[in-house]
C-alpha atoms as a PDB file:
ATOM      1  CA  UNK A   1      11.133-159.931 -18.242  1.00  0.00           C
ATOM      2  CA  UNK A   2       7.214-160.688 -18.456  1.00  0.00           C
ATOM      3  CA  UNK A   3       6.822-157.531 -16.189  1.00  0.00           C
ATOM      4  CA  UNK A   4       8.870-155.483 -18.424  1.00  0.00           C
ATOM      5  CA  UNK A   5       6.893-155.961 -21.435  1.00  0.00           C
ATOM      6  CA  UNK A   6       3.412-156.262 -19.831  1.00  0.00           C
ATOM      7  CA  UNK A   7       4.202-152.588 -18.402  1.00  0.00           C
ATOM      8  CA  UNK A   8       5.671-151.702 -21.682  1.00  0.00           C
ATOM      9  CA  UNK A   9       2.588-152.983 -23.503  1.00  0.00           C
ATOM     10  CA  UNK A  10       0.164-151.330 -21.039  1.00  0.00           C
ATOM     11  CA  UNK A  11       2.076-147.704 -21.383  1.00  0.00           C
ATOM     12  CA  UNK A  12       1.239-148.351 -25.173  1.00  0.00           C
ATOM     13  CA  UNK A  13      -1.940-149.106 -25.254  1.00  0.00           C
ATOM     14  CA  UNK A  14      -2.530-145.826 -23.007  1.00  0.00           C
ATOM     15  CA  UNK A  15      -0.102-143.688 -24.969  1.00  0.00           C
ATOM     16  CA  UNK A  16      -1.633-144.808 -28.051  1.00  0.00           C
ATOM     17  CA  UNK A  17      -5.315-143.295 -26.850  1.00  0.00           C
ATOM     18  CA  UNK A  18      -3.823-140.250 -25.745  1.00  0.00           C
ATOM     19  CA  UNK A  19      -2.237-139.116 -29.237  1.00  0.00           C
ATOM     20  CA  UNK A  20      -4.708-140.742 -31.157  1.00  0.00           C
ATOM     21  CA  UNK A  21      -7.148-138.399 -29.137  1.00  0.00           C
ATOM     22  CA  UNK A  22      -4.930-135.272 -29.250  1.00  0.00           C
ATOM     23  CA  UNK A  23      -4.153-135.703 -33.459  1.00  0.00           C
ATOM     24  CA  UNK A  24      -8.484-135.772 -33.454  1.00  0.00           C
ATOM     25  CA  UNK A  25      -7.945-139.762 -34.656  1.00  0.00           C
ATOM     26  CA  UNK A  26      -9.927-141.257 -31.510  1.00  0.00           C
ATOM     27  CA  UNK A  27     -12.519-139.258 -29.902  1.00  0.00           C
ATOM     28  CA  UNK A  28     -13.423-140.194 -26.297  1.00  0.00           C
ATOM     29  CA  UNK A  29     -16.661-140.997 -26.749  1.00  0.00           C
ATOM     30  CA  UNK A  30     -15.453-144.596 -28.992  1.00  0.00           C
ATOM     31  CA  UNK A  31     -15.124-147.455 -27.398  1.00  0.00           C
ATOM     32  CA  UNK A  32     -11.792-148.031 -28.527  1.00  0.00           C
ATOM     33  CA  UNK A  33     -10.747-144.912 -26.378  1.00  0.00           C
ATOM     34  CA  UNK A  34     -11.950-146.530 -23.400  1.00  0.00           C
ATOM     35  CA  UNK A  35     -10.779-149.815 -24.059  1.00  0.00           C
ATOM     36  CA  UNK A  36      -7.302-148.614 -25.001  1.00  0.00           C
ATOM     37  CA  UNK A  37      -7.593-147.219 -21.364  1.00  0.00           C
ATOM     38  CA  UNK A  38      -8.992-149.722 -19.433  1.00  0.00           C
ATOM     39  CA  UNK A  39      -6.270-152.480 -21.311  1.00  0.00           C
ATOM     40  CA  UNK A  40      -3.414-150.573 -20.440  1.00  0.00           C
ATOM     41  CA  UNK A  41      -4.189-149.391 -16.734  1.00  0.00           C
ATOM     42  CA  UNK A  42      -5.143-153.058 -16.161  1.00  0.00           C
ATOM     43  CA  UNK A  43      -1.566-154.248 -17.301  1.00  0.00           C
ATOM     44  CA  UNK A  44      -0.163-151.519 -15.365  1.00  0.00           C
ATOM     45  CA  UNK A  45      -2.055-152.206 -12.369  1.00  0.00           C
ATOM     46  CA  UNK A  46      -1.127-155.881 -12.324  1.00  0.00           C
ATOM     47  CA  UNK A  47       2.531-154.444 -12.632  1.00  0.00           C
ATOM     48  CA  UNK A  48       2.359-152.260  -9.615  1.00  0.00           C
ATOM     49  CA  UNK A  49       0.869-154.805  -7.716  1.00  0.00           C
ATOM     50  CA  UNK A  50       3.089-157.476  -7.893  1.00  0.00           C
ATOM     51  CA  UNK A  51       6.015-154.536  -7.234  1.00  0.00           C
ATOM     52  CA  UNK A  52       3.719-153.595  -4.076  1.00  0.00           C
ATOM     53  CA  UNK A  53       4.054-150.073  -5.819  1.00  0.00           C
ATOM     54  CA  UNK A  54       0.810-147.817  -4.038  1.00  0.00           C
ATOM     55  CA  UNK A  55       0.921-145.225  -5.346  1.00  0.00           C
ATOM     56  CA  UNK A  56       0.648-146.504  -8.841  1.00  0.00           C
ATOM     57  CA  UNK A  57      -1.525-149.192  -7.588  1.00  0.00           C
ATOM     58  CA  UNK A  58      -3.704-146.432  -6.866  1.00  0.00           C
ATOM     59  CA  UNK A  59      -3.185-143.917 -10.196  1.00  0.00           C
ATOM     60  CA  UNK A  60      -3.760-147.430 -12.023  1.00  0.00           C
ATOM     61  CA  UNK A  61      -6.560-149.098 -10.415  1.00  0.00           C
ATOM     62  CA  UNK A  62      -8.500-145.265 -10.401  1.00  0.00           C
ATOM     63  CA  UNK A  63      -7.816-145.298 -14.144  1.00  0.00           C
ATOM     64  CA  UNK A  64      -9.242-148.633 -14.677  1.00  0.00           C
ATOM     65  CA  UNK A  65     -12.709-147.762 -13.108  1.00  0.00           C
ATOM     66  CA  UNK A  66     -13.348-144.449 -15.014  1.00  0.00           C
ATOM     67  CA  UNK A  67     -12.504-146.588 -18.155  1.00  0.00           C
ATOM     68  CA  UNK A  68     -15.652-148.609 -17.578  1.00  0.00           C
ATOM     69  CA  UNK A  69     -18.476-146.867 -17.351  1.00  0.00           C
ATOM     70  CA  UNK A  70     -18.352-145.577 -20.990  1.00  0.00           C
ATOM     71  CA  UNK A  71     -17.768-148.604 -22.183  1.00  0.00           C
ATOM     72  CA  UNK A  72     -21.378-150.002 -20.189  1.00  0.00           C
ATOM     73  CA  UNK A  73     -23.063-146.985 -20.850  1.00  0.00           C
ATOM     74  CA  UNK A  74     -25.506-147.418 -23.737  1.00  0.00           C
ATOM     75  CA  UNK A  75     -24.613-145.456 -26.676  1.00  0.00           C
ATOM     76  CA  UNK A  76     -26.731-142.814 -27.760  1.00  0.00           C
ATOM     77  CA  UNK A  77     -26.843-142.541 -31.726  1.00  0.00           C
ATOM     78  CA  UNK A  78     -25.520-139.042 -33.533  1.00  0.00           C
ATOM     79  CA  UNK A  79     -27.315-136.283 -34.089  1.00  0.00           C
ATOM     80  CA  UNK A  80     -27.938-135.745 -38.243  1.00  0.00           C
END
């Protein structure tokens, strides 16, 4: 059952970026975007592991690391 709704919560908290970003509500370049990401591909990941699922392991673990960077990168303020 803990599985269940950790993979529920983690397809939320990417789904949740994703149409926040396509309705023009979360640009990519907010940390929120990225931590949305990084959140749910982390709770994802620890699902597919525990399954031994590798190809999601994978998909999951590669969505994870391209969350970070923007999220360490320093921010560079907008243009006026």
């Amino acid at each position: 059952m803990f599985h269940q709704t950790l993979s529920l919560a983690g397809a939320a908290c990417i789904l949740v970026a994703y149409v926040a970003n396509q309705r023009r509500v979360l640009s990519p370049d907010r940390p929120l975007y990225s931590v949305l990401n990084l959140a749910g591909a982390l709770m994802l990941l620890w699902v597919a592991v525990v399954d031994m699922r590798w190809g999601f392991i994978i998909l999951e673990a590669v969505w994870a690391v391209v969350s970070i960077p923007p999220l360490i990168r320093p921010r560079t303020p907008a243009a006026s």
